[in-house]
PDB file of N, CA and C in Angstrom:
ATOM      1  N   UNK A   1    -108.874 -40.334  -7.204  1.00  0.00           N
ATOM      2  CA  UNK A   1    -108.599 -39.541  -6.031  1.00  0.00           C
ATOM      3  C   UNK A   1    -107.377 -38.664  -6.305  1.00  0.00           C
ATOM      4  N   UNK A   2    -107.580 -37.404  -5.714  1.00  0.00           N
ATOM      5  CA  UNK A   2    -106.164 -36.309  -6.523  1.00  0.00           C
ATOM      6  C   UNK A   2    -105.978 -35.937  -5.166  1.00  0.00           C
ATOM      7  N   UNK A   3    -104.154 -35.793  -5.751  1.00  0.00           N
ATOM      8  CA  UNK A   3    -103.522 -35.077  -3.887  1.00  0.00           C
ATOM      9  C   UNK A   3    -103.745 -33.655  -3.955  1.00  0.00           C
ATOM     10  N   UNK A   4    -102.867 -32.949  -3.324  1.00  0.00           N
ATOM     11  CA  UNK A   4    -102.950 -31.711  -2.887  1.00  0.00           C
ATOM     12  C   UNK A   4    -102.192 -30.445  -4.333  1.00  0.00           C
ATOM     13  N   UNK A   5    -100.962 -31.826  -4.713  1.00  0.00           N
ATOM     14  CA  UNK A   5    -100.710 -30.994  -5.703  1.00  0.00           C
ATOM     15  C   UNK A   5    -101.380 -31.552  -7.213  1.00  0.00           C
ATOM     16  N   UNK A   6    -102.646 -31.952  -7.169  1.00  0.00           N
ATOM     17  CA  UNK A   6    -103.610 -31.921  -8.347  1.00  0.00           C
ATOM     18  C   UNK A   6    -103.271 -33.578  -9.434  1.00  0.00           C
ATOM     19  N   UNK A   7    -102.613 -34.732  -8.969  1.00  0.00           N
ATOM     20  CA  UNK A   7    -102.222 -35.421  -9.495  1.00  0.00           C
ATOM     21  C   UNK A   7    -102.870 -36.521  -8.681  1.00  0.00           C
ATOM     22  N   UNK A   8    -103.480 -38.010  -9.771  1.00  0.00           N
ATOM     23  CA  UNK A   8    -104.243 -39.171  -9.187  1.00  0.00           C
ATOM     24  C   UNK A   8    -102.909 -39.804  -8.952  1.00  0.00           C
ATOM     25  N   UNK A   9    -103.453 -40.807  -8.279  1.00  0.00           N
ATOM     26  CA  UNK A   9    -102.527 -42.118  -7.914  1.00  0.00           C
ATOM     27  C   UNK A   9    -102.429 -42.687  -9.233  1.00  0.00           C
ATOM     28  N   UNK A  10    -101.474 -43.102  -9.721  1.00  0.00           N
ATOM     29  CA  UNK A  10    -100.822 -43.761 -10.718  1.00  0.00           C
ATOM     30  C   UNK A  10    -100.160 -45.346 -10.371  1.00  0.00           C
ATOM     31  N   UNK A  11     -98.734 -45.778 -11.095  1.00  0.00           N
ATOM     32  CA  UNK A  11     -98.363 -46.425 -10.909  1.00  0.00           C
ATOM     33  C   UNK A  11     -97.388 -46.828  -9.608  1.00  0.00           C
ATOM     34  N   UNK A  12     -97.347 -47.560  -9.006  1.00  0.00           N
ATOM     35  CA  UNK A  12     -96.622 -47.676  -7.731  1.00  0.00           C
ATOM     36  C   UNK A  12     -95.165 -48.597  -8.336  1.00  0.00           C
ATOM     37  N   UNK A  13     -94.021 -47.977  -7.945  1.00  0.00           N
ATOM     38  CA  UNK A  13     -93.063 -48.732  -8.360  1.00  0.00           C
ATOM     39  C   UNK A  13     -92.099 -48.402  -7.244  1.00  0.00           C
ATOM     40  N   UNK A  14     -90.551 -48.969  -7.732  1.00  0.00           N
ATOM     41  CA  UNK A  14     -89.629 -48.469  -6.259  1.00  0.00           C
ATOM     42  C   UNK A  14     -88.520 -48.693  -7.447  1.00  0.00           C
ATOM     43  N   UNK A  15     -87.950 -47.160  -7.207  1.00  0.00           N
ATOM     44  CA  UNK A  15     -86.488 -46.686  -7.793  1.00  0.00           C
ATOM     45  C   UNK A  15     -85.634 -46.374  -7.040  1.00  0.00           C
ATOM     46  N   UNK A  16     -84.159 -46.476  -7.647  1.00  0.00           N
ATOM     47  CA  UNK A  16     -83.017 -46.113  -6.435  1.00  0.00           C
ATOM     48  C   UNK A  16     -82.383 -45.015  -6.636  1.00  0.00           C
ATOM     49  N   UNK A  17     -82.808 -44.101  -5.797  1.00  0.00           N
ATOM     50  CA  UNK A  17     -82.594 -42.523  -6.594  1.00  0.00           C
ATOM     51  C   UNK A  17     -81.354 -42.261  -4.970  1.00  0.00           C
ATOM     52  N   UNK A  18     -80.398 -41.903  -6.077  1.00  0.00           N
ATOM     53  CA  UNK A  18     -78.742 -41.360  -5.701  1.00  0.00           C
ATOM     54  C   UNK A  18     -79.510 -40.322  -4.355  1.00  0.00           C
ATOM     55  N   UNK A  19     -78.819 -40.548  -2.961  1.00  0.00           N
ATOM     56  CA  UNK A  19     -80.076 -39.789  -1.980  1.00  0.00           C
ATOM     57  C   UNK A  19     -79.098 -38.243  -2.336  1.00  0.00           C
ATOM     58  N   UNK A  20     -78.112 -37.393  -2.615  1.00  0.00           N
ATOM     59  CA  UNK A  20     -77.644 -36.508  -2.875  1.00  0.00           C
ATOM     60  C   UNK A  20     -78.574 -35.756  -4.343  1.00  0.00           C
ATOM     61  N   UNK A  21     -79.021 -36.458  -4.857  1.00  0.00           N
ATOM     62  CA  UNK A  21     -79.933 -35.436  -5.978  1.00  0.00           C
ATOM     63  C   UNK A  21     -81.129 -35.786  -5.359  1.00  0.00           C
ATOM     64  N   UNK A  22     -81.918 -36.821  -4.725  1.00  0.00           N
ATOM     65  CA  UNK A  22     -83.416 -36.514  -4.361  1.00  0.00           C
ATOM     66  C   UNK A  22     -83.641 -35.663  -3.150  1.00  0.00           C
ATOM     67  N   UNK A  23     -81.974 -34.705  -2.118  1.00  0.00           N
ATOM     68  CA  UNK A  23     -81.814 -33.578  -1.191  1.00  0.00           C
ATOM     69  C   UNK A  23     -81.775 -32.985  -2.057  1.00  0.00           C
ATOM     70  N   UNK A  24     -81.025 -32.526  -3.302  1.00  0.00           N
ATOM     71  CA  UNK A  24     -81.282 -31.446  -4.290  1.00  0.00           C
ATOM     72  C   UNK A  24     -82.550 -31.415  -4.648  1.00  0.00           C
ATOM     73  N   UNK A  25     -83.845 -32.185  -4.766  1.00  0.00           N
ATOM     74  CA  UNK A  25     -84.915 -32.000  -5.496  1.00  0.00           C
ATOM     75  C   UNK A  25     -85.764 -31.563  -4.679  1.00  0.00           C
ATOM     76  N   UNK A  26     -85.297 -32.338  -3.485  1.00  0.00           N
ATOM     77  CA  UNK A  26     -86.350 -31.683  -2.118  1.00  0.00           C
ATOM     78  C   UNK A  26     -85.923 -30.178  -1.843  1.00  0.00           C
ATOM     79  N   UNK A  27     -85.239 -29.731  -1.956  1.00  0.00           N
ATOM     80  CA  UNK A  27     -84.470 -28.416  -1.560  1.00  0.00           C
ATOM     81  C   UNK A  27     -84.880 -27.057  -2.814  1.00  0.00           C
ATOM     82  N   UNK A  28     -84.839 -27.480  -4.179  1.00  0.00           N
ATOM     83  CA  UNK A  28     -85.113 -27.199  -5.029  1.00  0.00           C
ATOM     84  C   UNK A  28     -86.791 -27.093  -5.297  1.00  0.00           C
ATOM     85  N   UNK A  29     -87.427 -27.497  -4.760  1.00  0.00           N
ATOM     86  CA  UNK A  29     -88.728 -27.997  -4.863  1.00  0.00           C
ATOM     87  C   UNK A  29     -89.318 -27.410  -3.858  1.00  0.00           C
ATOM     88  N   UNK A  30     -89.082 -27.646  -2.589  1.00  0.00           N
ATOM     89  CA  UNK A  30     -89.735 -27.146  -1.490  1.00  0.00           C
ATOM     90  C   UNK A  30     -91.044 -28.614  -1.051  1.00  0.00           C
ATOM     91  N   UNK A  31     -90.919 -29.588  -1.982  1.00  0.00           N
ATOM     92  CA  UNK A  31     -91.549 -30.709  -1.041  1.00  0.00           C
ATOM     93  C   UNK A  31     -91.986 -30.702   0.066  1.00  0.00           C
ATOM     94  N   UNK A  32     -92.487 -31.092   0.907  1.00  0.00           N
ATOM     95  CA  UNK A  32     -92.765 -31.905   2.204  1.00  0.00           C
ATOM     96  C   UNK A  32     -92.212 -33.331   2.076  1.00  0.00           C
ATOM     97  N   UNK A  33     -92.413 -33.782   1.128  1.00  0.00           N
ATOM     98  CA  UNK A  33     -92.606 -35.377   0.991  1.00  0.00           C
ATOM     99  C   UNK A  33     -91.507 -35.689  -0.142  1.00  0.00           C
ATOM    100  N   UNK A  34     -90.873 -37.067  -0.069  1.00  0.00           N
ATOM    101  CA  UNK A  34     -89.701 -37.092  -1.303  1.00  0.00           C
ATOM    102  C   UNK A  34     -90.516 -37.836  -2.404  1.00  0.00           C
ATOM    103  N   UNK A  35     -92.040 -38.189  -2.388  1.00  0.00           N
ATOM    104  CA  UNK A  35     -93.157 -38.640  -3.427  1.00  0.00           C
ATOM    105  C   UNK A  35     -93.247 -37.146  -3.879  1.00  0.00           C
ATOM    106  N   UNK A  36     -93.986 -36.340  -3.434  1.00  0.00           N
ATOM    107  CA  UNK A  36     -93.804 -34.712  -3.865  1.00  0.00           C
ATOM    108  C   UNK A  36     -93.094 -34.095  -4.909  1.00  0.00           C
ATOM    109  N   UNK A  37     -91.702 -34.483  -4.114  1.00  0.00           N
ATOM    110  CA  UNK A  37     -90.258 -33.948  -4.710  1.00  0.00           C
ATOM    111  C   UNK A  37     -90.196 -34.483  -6.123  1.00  0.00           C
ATOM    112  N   UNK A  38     -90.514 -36.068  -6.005  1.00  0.00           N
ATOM    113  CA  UNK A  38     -89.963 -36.850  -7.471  1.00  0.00           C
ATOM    114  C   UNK A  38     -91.177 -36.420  -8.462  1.00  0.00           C
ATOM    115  N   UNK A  39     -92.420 -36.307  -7.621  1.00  0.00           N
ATOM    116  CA  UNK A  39     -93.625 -36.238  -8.828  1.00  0.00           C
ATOM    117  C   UNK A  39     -93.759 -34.585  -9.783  1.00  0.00           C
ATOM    118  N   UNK A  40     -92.897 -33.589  -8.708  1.00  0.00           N
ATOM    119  CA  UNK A  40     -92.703 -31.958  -9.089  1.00  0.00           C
ATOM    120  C   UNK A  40     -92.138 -32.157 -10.469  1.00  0.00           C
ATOM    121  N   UNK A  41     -90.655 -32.792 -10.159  1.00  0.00           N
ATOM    122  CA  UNK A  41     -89.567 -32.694 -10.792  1.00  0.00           C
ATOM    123  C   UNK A  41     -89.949 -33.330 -12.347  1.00  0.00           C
ATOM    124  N   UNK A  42     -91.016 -34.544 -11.894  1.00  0.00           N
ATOM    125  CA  UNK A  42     -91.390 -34.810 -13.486  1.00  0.00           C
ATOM    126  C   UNK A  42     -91.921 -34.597 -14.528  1.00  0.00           C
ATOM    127  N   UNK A  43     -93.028 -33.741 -13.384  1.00  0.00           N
ATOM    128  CA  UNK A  43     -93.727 -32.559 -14.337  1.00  0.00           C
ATOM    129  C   UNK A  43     -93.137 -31.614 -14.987  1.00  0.00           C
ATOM    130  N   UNK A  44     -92.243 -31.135 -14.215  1.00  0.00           N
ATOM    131  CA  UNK A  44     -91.388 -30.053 -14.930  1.00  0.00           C
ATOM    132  C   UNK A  44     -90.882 -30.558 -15.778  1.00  0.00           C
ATOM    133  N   UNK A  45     -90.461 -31.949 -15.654  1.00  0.00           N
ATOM    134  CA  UNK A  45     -89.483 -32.177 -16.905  1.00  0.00           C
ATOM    135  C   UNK A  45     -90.203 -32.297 -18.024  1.00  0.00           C
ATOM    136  N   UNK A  46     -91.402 -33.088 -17.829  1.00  0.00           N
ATOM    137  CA  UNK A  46     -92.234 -32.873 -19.133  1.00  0.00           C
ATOM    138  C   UNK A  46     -92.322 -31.876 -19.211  1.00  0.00           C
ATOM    139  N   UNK A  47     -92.619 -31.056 -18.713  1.00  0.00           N
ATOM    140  CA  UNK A  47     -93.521 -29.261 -19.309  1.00  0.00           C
ATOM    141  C   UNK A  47     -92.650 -28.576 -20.186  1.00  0.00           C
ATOM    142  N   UNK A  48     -91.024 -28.854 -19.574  1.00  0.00           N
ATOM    143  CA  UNK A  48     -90.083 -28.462 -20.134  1.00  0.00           C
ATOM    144  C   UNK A  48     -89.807 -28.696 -21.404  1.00  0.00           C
ATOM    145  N   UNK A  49     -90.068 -30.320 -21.748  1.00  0.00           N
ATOM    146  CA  UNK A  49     -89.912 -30.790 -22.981  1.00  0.00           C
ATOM    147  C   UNK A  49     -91.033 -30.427 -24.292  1.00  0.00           C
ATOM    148  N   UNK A  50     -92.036 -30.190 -23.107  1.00  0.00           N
ATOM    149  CA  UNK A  50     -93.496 -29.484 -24.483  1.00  0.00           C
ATOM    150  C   UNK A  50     -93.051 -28.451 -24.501  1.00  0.00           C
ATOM    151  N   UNK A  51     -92.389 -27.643 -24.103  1.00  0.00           N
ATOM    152  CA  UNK A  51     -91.865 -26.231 -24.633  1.00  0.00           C
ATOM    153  C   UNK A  51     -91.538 -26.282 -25.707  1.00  0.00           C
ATOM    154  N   UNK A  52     -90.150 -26.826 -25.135  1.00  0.00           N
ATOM    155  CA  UNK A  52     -89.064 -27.418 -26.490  1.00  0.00           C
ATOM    156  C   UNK A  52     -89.873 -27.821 -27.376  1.00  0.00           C
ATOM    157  N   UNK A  53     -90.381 -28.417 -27.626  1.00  0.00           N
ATOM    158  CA  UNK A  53     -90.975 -28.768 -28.962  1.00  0.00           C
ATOM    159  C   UNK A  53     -91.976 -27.784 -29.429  1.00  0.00           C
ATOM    160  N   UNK A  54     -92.446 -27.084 -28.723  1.00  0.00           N
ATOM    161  CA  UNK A  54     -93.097 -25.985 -29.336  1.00  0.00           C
ATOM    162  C   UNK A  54     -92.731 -24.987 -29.559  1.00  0.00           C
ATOM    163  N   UNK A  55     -91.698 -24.706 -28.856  1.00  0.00           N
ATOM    164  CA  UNK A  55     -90.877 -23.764 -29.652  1.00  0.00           C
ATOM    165  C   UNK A  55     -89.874 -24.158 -30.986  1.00  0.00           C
ATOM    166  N   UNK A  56     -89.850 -25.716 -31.080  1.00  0.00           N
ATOM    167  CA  UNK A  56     -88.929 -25.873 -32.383  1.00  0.00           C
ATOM    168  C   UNK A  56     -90.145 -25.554 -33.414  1.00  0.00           C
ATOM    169  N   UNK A  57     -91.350 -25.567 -33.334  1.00  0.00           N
ATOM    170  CA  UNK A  57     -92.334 -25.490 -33.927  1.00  0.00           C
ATOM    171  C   UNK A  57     -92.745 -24.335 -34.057  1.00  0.00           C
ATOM    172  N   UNK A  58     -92.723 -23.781 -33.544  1.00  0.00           N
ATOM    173  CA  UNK A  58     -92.912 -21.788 -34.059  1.00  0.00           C
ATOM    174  C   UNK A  58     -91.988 -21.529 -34.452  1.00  0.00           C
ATOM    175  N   UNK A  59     -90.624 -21.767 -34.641  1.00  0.00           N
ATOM    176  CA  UNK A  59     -89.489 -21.380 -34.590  1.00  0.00           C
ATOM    177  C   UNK A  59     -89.058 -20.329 -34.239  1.00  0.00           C
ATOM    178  N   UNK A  60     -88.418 -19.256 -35.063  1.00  0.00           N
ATOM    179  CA  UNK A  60     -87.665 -18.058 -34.200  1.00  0.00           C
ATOM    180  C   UNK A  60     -88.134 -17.307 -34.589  1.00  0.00           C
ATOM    181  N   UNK A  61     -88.002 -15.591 -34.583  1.00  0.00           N
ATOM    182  CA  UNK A  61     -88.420 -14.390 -35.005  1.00  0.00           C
ATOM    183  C   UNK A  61     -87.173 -13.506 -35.223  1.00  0.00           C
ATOM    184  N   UNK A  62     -86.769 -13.502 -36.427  1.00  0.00           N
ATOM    185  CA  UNK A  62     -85.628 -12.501 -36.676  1.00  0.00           C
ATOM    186  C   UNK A  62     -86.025 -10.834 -36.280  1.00  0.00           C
ATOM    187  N   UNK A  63     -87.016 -10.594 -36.939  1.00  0.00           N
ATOM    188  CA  UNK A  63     -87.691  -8.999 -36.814  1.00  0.00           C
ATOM    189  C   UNK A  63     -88.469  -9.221 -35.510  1.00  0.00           C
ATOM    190  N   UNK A  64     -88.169  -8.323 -34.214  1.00  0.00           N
ATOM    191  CA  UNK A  64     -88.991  -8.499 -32.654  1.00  0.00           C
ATOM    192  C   UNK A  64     -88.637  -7.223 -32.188  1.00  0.00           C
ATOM    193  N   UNK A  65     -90.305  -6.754 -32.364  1.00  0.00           N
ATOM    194  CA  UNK A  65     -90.007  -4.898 -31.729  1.00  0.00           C
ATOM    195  C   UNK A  65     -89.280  -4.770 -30.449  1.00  0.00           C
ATOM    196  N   UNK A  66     -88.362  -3.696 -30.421  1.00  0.00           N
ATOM    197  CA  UNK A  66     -88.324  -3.630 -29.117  1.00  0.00           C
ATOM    198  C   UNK A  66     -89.108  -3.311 -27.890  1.00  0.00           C
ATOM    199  N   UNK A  67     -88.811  -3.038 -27.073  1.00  0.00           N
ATOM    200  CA  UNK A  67     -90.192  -3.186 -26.089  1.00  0.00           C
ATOM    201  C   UNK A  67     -90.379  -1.344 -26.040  1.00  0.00           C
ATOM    202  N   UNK A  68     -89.112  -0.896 -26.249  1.00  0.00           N
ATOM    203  CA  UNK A  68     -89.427   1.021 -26.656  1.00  0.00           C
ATOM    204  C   UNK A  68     -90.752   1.390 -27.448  1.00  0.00           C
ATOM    205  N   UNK A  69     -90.415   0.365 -28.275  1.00  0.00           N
ATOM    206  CA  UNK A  69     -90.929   1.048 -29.974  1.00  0.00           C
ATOM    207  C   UNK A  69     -92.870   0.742 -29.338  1.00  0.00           C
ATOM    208  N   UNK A  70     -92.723  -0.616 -28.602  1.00  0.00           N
ATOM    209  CA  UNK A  70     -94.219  -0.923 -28.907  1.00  0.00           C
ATOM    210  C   UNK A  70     -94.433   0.051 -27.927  1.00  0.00           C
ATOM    211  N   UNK A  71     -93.860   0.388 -26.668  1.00  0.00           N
ATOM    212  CA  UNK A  71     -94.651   1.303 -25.712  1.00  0.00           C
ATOM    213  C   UNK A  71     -94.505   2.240 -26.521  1.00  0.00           C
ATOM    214  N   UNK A  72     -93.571   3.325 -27.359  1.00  0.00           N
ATOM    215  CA  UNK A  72     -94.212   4.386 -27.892  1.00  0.00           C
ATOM    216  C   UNK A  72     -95.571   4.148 -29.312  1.00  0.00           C
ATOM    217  N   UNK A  73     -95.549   3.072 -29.527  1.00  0.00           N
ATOM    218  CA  UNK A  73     -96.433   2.828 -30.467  1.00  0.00           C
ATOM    219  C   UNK A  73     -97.918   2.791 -29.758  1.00  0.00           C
ATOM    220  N   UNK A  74     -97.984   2.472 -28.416  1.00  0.00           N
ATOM    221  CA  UNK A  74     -99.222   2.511 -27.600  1.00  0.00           C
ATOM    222  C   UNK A  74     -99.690   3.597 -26.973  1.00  0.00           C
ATOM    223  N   UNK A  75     -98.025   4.567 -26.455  1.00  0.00           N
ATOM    224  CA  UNK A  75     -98.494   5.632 -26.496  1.00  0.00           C
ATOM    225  C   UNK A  75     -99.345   6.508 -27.284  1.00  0.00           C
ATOM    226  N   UNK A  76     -98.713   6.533 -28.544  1.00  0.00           N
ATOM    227  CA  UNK A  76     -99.331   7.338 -29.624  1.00  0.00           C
ATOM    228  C   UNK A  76    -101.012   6.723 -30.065  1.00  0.00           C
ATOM    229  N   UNK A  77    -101.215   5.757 -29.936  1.00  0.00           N
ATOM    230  CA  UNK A  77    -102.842   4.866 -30.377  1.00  0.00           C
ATOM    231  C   UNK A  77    -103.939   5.669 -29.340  1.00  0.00           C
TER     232      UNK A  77
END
């Protein structure tokens, strides 16, 4: 069964979350619900962390057109 924001019921547990950062998460988040708030925040944090690692994994680009060059380069095509 999936809620509204696309996630099944999982594990049921009970944490003691500092109530001054789970008003920052609700506030930050736009929640309804402080289940909402905590389940947003974790996603992001994962999503955040598959970045990170995929970007240590492409690594960097020394040479990166500027965005001039490619619009006149599209111009001219």
């Amino acid at each position: 069964m999936e809620s509204e924001l696309g996630y099944s019921r999982g594990m049921k547990t009970t944490i003691d979350i500092p109530e001054d950062a789970l008003e920052e998460v609700l506030l930050h988040t736009r929640a309804k619900t402080k289940r909402d708030a905590v389940v947003t925040a974790i996603s992001d944090f994962n999503r955040r962390r598959r970045l990170e690692k995929l970007a240590e994994q492409l690594g960097s680009f020394d040479n990166v057109m500027p965005l001039e060059e490619l619009l006149r380069l599209r111009e001219t095509e």
